[in-house]
C-alpha atoms as a PDB file:
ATOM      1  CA  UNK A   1       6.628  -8.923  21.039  1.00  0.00           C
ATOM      2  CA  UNK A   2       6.959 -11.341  18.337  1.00  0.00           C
ATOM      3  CA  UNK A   3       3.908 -13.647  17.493  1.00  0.00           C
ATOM      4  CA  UNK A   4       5.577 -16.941  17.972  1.00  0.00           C
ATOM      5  CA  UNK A   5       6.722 -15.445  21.604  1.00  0.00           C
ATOM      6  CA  UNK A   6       3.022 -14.357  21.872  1.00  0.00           C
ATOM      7  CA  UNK A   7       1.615 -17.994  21.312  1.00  0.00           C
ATOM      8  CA  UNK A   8       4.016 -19.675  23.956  1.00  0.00           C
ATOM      9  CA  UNK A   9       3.322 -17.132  26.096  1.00  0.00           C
ATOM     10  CA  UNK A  10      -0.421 -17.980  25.979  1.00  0.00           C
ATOM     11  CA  UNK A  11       0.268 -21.451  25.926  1.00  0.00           C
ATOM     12  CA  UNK A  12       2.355 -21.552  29.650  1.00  0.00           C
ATOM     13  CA  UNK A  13      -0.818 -19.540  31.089  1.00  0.00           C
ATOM     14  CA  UNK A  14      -2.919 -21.821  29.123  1.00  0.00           C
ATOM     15  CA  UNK A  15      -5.226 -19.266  27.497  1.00  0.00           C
ATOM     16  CA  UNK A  16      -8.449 -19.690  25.801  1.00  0.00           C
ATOM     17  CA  UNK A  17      -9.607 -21.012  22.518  1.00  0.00           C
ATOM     18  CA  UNK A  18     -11.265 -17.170  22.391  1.00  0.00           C
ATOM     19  CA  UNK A  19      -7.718 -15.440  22.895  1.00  0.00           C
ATOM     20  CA  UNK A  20      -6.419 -17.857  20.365  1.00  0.00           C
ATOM     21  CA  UNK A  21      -8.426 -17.166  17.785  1.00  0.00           C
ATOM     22  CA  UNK A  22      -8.223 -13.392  18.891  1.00  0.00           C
ATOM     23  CA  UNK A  23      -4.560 -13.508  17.672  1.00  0.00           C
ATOM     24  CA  UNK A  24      -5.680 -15.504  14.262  1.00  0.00           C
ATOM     25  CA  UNK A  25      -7.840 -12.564  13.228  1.00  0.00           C
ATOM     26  CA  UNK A  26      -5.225 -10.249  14.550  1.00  0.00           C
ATOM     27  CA  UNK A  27      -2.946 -11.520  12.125  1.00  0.00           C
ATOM     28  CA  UNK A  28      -5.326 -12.608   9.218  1.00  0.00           C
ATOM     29  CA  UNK A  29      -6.882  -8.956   9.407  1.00  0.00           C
ATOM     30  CA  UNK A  30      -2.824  -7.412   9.915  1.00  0.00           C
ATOM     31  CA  UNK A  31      -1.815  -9.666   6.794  1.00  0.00           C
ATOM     32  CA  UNK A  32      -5.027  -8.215   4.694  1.00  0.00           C
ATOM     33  CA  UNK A  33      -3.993  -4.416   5.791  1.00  0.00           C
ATOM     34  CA  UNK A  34      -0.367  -5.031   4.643  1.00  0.00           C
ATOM     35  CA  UNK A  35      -1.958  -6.598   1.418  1.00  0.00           C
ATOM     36  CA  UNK A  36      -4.307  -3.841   0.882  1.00  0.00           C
ATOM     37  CA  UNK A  37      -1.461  -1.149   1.697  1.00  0.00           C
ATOM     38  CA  UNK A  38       0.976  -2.504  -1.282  1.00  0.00           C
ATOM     39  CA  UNK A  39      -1.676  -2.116  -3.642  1.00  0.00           C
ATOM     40  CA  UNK A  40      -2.860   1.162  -3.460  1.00  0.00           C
ATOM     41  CA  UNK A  41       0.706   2.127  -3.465  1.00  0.00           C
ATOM     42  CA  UNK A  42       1.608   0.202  -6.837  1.00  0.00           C
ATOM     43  CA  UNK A  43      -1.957   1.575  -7.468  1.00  0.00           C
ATOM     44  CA  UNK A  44      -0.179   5.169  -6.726  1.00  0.00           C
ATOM     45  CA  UNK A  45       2.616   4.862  -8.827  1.00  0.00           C
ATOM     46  CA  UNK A  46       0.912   4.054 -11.717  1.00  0.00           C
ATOM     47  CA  UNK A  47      -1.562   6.797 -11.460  1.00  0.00           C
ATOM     48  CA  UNK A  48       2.145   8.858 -10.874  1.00  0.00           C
ATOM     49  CA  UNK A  49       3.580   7.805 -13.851  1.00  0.00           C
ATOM     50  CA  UNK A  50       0.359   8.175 -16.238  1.00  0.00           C
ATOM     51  CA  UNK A  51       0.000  11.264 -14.572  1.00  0.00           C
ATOM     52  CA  UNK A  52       3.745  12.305 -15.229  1.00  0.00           C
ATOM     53  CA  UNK A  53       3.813  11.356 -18.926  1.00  0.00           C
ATOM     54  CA  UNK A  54       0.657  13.752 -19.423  1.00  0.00           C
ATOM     55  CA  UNK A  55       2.567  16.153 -18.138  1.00  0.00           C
ATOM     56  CA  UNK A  56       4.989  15.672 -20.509  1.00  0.00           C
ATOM     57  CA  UNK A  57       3.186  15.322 -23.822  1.00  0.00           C
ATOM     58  CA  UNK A  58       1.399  18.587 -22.268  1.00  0.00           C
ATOM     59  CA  UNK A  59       4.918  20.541 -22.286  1.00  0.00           C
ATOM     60  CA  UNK A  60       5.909  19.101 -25.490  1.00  0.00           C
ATOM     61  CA  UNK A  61       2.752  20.438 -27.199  1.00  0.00           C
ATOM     62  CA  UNK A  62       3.457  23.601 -25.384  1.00  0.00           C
ATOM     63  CA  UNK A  63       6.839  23.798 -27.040  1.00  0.00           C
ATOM     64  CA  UNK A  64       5.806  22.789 -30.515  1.00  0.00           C
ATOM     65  CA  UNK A  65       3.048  26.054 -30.385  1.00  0.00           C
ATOM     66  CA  UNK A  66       5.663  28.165 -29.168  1.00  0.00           C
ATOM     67  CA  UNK A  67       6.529  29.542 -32.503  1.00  0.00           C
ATOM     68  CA  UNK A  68       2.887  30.467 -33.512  1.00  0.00           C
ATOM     69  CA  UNK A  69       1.998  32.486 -30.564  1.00  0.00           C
ATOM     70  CA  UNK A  70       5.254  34.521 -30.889  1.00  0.00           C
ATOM     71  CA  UNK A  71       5.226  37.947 -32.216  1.00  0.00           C
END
């Protein structure tokens, strides 16, 4: 159920101030979690990608002491 049906739904059984502001921190605290949830995963793909390009310079360096180690 959608919010906005939620509210007039509450309003034709004339609900409390209390269930009122129930749904406000339902959707303050809902709107925080989705905040919190995009950051950690642009927090994620950074840490991917830094992550990735190590692993890259770590293979080029690998290739470039190829030659020395080979008998």
């Amino acid at each position: 159920m959608s919010l906005v049906m939620s509210f007039q739904v509450m309003k034709k059984r004339k609900a409390t101030v209390a269930e009122f502001a129930g749904v406000r921190l339902f959707t303050s605290m809902f709107s925080h979690m989705t905040l919190t949830i995009a950051a950690v995963r642009k927090t994620l793909a950074a840490h991917t990608a830094f992550v990735r390009s190590l692993s890259g310079v770590h293979s080029h360096m690998c290739d470039q002491m190829a030659p020395v180690y080979a008998f």
